[in-house]
PDB file of N, CA and C in Angstrom:
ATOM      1  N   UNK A   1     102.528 -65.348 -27.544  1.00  0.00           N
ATOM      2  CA  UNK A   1     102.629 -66.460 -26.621  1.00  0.00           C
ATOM      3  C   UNK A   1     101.371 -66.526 -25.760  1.00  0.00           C
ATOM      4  N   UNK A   2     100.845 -67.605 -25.693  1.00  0.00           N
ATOM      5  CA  UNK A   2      99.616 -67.787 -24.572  1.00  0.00           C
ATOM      6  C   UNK A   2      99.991 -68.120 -23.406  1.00  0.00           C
ATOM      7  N   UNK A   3      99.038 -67.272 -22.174  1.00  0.00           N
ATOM      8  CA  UNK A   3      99.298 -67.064 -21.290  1.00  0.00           C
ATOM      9  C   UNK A   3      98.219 -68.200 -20.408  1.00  0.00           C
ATOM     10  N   UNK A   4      99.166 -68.770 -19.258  1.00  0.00           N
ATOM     11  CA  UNK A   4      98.204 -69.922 -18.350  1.00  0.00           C
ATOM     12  C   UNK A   4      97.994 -68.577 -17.354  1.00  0.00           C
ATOM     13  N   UNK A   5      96.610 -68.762 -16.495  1.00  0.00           N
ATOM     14  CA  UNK A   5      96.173 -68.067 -15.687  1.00  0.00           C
ATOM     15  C   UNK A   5      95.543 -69.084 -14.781  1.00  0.00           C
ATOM     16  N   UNK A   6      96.350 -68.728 -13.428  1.00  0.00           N
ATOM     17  CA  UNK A   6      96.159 -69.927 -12.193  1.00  0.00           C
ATOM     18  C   UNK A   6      95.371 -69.194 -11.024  1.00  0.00           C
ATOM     19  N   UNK A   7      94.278 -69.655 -10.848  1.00  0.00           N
ATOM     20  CA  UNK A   7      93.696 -68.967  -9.738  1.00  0.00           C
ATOM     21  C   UNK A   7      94.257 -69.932  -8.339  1.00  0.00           C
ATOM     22  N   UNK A   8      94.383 -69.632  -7.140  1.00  0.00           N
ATOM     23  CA  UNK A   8      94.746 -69.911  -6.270  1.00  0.00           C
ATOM     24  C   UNK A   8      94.877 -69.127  -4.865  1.00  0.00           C
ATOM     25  N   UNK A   9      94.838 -70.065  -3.669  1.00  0.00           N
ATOM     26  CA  UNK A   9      94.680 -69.386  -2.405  1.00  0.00           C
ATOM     27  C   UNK A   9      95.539 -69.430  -1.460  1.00  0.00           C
ATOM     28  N   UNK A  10      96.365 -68.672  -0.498  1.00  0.00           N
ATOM     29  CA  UNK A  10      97.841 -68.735  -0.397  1.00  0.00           C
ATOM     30  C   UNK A  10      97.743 -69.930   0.450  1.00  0.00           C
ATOM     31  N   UNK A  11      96.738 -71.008   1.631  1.00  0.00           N
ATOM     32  CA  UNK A  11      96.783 -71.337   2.338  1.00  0.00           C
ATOM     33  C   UNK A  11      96.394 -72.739   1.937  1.00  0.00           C
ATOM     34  N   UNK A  12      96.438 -72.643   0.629  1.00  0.00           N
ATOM     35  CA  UNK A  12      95.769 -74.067   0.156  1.00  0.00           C
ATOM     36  C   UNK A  12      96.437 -74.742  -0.073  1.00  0.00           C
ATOM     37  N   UNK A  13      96.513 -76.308  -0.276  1.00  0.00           N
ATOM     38  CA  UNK A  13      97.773 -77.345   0.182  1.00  0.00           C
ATOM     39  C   UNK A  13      97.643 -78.025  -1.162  1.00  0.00           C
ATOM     40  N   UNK A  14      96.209 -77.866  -1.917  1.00  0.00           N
ATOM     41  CA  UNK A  14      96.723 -78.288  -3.685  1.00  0.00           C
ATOM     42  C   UNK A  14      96.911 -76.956  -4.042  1.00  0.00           C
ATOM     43  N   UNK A  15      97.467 -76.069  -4.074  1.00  0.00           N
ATOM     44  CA  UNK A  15      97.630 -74.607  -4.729  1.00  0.00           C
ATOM     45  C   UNK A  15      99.258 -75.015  -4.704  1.00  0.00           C
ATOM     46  N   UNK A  16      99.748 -75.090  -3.108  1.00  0.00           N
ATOM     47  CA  UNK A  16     101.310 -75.899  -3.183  1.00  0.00           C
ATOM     48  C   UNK A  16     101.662 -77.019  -4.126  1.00  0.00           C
ATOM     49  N   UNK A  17     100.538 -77.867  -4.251  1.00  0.00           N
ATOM     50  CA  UNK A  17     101.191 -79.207  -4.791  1.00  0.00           C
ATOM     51  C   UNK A  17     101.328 -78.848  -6.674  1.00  0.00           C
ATOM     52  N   UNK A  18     100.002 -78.121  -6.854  1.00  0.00           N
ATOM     53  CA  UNK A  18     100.149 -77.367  -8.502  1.00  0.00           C
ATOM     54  C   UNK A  18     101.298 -76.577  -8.607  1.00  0.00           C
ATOM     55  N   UNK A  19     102.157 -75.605  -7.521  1.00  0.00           N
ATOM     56  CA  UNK A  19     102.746 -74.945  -7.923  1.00  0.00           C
ATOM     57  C   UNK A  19     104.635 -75.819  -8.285  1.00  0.00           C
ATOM     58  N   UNK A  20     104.428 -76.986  -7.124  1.00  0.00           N
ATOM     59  CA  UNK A  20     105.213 -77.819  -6.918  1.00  0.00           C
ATOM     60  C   UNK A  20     105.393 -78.904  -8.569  1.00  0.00           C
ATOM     61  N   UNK A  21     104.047 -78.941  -8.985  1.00  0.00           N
ATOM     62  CA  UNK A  21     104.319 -79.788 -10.150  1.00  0.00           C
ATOM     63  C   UNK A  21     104.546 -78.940 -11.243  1.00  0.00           C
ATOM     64  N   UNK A  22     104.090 -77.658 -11.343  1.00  0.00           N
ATOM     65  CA  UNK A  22     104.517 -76.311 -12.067  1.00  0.00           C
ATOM     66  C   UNK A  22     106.215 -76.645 -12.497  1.00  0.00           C
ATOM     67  N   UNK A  23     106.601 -75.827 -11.228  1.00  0.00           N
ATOM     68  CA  UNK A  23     108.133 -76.420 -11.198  1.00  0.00           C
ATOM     69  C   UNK A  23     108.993 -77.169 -11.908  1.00  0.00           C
ATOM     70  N   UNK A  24     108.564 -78.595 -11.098  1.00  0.00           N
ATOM     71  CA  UNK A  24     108.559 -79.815 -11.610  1.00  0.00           C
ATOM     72  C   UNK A  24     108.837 -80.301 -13.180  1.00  0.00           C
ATOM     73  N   UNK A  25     108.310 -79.645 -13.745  1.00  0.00           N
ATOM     74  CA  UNK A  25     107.151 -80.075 -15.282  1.00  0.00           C
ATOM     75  C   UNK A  25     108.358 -78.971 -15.422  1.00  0.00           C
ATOM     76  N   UNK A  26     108.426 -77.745 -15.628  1.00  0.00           N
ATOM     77  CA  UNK A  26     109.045 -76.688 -16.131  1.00  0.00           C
ATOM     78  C   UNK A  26     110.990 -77.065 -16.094  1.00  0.00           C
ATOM     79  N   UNK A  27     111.061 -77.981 -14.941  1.00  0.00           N
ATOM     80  CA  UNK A  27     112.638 -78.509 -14.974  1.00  0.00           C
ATOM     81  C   UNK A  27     112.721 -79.473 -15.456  1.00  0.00           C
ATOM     82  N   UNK A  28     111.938 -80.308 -15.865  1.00  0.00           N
ATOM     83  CA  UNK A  28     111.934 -81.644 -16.713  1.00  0.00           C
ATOM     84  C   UNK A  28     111.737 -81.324 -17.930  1.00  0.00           C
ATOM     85  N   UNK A  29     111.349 -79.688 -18.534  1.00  0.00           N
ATOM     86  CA  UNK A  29     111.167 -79.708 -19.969  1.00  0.00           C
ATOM     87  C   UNK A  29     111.566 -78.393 -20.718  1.00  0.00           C
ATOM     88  N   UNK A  30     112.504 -77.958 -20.971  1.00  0.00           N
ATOM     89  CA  UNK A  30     112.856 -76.794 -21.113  1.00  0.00           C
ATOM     90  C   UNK A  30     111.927 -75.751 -22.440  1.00  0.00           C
ATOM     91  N   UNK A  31     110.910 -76.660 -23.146  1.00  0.00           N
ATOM     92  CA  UNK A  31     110.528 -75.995 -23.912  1.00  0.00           C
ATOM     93  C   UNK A  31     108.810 -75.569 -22.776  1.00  0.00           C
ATOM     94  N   UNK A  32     108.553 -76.122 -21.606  1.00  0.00           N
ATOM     95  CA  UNK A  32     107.354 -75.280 -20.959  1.00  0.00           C
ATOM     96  C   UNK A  32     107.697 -74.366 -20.529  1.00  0.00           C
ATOM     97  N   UNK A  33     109.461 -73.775 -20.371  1.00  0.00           N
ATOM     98  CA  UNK A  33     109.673 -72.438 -19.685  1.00  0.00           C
ATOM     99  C   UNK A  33     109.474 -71.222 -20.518  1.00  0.00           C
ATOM    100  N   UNK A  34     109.275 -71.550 -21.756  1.00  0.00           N
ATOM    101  CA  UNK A  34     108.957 -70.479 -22.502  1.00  0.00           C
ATOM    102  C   UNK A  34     107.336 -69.915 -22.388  1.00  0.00           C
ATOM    103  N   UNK A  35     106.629 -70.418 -21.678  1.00  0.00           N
ATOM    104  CA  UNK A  35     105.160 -70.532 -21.346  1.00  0.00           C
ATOM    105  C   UNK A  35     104.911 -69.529 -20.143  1.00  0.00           C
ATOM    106  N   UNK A  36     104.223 -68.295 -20.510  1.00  0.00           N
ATOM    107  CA  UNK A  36     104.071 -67.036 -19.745  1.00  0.00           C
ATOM    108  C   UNK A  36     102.935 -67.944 -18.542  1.00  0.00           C
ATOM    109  N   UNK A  37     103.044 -68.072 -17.034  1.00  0.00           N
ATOM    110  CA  UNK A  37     102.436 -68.323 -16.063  1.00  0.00           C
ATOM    111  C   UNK A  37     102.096 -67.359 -14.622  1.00  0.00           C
ATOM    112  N   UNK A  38     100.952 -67.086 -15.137  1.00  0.00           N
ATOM    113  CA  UNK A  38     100.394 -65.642 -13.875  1.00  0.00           C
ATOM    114  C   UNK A  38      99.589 -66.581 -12.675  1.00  0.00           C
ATOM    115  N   UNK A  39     100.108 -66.427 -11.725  1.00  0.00           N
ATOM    116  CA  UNK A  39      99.509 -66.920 -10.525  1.00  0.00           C
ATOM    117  C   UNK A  39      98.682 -65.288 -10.131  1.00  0.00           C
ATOM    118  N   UNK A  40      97.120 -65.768  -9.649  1.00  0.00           N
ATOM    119  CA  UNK A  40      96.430 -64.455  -9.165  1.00  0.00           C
ATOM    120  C   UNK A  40      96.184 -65.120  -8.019  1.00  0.00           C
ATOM    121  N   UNK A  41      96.383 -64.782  -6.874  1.00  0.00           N
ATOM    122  CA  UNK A  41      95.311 -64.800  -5.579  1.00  0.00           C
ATOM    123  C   UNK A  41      93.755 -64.346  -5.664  1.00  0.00           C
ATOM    124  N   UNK A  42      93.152 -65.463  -5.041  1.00  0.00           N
ATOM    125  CA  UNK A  42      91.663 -64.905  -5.269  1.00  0.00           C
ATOM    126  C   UNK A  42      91.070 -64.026  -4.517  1.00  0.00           C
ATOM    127  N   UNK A  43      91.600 -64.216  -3.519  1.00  0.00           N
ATOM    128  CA  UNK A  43      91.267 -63.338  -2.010  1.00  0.00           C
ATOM    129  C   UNK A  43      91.870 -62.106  -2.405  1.00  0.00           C
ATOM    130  N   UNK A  44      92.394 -62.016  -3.359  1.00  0.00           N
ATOM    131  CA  UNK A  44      93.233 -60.302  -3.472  1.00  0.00           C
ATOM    132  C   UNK A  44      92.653 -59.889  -4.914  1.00  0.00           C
ATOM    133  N   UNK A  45      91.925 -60.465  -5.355  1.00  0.00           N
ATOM    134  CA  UNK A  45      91.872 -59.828  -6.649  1.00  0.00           C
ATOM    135  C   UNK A  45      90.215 -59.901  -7.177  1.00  0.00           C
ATOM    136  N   UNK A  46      89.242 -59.557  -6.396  1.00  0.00           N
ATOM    137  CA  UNK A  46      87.685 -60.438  -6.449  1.00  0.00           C
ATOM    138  C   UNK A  46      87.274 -59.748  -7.716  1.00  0.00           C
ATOM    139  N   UNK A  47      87.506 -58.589  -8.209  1.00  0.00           N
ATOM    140  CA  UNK A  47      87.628 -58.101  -9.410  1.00  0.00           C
ATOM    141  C   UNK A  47      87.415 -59.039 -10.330  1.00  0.00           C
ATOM    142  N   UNK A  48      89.037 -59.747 -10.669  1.00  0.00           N
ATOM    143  CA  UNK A  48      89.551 -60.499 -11.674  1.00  0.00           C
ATOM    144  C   UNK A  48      89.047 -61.803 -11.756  1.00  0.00           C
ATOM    145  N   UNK A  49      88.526 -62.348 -10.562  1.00  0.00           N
ATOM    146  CA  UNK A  49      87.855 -63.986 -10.775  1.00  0.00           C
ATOM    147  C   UNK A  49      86.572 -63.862 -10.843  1.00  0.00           C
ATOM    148  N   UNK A  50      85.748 -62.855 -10.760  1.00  0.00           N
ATOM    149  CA  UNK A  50      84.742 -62.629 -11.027  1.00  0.00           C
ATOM    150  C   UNK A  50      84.166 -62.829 -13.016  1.00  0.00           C
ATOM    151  N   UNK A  51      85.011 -63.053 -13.468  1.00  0.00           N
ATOM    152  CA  UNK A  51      84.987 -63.155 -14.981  1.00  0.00           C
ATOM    153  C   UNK A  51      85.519 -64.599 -15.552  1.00  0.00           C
ATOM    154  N   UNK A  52      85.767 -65.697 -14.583  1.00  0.00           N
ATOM    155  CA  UNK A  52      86.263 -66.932 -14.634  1.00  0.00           C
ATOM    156  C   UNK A  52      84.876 -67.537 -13.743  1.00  0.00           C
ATOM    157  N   UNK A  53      85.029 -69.056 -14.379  1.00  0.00           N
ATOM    158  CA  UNK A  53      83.795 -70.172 -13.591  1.00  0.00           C
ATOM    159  C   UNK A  53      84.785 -70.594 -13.690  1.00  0.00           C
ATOM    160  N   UNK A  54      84.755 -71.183 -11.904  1.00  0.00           N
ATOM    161  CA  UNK A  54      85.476 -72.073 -11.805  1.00  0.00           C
ATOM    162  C   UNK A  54      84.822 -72.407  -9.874  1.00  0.00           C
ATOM    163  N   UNK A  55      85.341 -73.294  -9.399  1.00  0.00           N
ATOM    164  CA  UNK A  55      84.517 -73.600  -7.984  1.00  0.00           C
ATOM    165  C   UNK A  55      85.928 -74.152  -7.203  1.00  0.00           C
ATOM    166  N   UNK A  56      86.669 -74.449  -7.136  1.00  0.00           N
ATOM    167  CA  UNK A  56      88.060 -75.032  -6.619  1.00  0.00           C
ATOM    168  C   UNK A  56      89.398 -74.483  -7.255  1.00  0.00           C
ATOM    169  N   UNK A  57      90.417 -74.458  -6.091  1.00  0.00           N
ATOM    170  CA  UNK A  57      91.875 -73.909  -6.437  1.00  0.00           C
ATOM    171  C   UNK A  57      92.374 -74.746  -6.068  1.00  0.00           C
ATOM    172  N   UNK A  58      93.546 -75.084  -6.994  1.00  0.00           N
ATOM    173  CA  UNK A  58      94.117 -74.397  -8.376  1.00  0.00           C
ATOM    174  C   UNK A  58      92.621 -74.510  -9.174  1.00  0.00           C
ATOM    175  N   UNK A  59      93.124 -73.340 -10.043  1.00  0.00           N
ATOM    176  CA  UNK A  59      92.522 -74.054 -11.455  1.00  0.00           C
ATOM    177  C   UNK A  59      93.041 -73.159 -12.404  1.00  0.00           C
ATOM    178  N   UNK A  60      93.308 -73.323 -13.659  1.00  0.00           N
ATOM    179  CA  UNK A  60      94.637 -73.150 -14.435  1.00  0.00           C
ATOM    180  C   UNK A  60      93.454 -72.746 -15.809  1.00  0.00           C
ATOM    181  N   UNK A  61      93.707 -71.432 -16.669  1.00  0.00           N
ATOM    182  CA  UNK A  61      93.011 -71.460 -17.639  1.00  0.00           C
ATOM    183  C   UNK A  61      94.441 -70.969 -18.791  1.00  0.00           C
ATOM    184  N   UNK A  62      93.243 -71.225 -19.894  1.00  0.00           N
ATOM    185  CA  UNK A  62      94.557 -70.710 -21.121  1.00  0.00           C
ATOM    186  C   UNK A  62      93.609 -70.166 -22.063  1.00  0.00           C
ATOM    187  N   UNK A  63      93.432 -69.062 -22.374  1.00  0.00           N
ATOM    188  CA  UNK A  63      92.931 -67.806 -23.501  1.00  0.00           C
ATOM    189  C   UNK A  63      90.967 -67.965 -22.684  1.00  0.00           C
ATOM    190  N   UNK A  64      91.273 -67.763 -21.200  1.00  0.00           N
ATOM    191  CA  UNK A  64      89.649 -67.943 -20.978  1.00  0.00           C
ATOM    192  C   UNK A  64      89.190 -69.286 -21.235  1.00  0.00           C
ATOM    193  N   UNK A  65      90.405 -70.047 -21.273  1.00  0.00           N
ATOM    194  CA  UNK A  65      89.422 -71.410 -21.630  1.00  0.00           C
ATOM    195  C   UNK A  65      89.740 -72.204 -20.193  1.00  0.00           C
ATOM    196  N   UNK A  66      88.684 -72.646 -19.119  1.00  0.00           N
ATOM    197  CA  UNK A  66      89.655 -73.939 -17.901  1.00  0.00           C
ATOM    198  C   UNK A  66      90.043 -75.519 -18.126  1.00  0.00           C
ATOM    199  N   UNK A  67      90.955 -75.366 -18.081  1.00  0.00           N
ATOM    200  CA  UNK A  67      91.453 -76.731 -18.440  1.00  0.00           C
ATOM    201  C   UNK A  67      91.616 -77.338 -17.239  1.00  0.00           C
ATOM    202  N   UNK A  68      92.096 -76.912 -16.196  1.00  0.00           N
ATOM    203  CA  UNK A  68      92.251 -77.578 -14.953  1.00  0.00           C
ATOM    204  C   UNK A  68      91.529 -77.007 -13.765  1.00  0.00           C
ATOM    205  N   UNK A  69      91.025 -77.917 -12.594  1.00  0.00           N
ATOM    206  CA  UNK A  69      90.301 -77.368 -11.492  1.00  0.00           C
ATOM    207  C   UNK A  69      90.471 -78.727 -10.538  1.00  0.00           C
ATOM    208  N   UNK A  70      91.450 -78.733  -9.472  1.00  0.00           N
ATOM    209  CA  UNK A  70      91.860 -79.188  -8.380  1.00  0.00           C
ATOM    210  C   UNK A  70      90.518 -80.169  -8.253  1.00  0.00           C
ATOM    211  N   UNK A  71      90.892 -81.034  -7.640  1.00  0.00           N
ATOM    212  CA  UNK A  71      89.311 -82.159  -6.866  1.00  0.00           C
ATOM    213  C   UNK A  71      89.864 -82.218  -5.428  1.00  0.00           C
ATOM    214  N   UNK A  72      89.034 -82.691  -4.275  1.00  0.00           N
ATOM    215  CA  UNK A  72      89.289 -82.969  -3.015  1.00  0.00           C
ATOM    216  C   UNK A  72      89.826 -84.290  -3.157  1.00  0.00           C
ATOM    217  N   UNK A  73      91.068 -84.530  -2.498  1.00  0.00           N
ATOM    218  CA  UNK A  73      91.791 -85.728  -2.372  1.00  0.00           C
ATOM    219  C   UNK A  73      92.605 -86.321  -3.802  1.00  0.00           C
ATOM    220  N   UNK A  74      93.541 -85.084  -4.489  1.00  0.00           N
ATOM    221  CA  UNK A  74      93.924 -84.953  -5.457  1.00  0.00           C
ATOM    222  C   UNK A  74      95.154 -85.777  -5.402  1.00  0.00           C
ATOM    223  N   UNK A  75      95.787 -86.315  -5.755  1.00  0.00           N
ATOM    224  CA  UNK A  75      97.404 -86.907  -5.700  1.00  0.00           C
ATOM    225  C   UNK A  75      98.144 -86.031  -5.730  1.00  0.00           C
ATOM    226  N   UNK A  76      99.676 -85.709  -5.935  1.00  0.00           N
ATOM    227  CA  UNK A  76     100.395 -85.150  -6.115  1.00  0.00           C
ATOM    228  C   UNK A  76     100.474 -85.477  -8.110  1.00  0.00           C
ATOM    229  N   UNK A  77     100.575 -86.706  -7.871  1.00  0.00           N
ATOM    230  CA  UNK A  77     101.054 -87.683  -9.357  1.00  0.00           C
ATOM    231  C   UNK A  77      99.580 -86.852 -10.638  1.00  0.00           C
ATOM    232  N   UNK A  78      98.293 -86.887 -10.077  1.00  0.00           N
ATOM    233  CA  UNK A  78      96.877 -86.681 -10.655  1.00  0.00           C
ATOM    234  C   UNK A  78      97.535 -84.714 -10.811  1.00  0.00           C
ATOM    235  N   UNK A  79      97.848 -83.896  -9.836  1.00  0.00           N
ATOM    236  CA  UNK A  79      97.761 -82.818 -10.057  1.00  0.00           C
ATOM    237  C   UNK A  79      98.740 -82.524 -10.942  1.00  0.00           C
ATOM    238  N   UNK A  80     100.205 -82.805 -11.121  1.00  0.00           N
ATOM    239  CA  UNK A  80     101.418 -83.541 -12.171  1.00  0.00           C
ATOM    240  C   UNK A  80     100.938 -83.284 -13.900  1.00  0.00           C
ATOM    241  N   UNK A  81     100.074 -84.958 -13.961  1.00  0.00           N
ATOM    242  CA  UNK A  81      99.538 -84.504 -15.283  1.00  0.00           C
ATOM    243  C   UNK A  81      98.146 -83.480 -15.528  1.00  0.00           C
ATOM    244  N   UNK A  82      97.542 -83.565 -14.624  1.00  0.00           N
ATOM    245  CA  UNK A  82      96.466 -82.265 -15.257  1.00  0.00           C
ATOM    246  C   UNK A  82      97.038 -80.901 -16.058  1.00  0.00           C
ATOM    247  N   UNK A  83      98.571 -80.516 -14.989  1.00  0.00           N
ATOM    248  CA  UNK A  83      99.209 -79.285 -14.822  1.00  0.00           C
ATOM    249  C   UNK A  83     100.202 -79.763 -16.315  1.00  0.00           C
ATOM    250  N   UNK A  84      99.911 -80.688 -16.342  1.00  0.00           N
ATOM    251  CA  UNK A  84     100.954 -81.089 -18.114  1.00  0.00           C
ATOM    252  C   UNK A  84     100.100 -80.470 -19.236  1.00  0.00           C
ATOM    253  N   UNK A  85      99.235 -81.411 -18.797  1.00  0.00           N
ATOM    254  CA  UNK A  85      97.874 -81.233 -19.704  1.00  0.00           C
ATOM    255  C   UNK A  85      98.183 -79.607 -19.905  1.00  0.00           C
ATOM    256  N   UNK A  86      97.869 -78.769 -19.260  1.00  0.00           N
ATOM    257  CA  UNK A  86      98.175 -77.450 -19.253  1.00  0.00           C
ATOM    258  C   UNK A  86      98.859 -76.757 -20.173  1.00  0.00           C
ATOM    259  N   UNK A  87     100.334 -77.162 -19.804  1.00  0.00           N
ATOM    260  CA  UNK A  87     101.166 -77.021 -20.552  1.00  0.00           C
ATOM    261  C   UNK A  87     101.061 -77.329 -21.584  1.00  0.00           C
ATOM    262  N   UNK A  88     100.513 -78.675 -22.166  1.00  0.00           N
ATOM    263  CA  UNK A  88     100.296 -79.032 -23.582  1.00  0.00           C
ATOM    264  C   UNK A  88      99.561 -78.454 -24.848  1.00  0.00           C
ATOM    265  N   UNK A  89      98.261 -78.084 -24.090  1.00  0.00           N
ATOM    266  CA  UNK A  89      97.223 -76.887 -24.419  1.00  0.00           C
ATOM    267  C   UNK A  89      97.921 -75.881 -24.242  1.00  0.00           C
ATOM    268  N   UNK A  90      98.700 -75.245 -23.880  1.00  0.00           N
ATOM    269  CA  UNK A  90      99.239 -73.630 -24.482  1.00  0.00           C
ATOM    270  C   UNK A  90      99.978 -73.801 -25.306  1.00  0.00           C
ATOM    271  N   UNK A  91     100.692 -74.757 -25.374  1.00  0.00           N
ATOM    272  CA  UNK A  91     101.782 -74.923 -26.405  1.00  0.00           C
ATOM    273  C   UNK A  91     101.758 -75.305 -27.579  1.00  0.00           C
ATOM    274  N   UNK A  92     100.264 -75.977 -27.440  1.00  0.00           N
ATOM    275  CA  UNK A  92      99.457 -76.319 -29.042  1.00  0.00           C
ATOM    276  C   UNK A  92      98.871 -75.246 -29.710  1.00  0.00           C
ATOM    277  N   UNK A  93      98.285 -74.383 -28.552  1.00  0.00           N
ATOM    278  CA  UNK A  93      97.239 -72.499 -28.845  1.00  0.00           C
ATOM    279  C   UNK A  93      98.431 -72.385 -29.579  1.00  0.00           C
ATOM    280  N   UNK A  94     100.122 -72.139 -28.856  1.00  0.00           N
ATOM    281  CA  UNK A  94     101.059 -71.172 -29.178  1.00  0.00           C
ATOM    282  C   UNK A  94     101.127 -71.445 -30.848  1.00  0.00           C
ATOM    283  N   UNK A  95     101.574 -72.958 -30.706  1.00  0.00           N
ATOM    284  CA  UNK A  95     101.450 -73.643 -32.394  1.00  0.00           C
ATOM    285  C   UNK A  95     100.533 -73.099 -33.362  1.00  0.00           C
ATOM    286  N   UNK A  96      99.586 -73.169 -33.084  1.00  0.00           N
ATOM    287  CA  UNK A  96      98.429 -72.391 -34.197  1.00  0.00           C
ATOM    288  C   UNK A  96      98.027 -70.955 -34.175  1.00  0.00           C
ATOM    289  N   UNK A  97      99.100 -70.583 -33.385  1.00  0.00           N
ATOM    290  CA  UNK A  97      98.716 -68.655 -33.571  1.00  0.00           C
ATOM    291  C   UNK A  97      99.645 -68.383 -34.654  1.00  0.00           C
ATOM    292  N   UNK A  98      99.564 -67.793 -36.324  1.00  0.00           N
ATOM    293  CA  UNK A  98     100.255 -67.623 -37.337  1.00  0.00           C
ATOM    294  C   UNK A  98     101.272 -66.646 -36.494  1.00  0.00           C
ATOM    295  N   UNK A  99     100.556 -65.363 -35.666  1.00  0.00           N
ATOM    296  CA  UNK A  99     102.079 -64.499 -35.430  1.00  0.00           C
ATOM    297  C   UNK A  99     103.241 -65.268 -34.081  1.00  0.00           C
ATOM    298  N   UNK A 100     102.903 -66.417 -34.233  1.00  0.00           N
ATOM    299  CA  UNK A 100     103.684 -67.170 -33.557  1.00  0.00           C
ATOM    300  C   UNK A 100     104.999 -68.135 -34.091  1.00  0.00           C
ATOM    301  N   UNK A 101     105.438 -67.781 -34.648  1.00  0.00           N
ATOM    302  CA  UNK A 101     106.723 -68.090 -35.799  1.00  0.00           C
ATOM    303  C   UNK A 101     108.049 -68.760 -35.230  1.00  0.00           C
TER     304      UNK A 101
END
């Protein structure tokens, strides 16, 4: 199963609204709950984001790849589908991994 990896900062108000459409997206579709989702803090982990490009939180990767990265003055509705988008891309990786059956 491929894993989404969300960088994020506890005080940030699109980090809420991604985690909010997370949610969201995950109760409207019962096949994204099968989708392994690691939230890292960046401020706690300088280690681990040190090996990711990325310049804004959220931002959401899947096998090292970024698919998503927050903008200033994001919607709720805009952060929604990016965070689909997300979902869609792991679930397509999951599709084409053979030991994925």
């Amino acid at each position: 199963m491929r894993k989404v990896l969300c960088f994020y900062q506890k005080n940030c108000p699109y980090c809420v609204q991604a985690k909010k459409a997370l949610d969201d997206l995950m109760n409207e579709n019962s096949q994204y709950q099968n989708i392994e989702v690691e939230w890292i803090e960046e401020n706690e982990n300088p280690d681990i984001i040190d090996d990711y490009d990325y310049y804004a939180t959220p931002s959401m990767f899947v096998d090292d790849k970024k698919i998503y990265e927050a903008h200033l003055f994001e919607t709720y509705q805009e952060c929604k589908e990016h965070v689909k988008e997300v979902l869609e891309v792991a679930m397509e990786m999951n599709n084409e991994d053979p030991l994925c059956l």
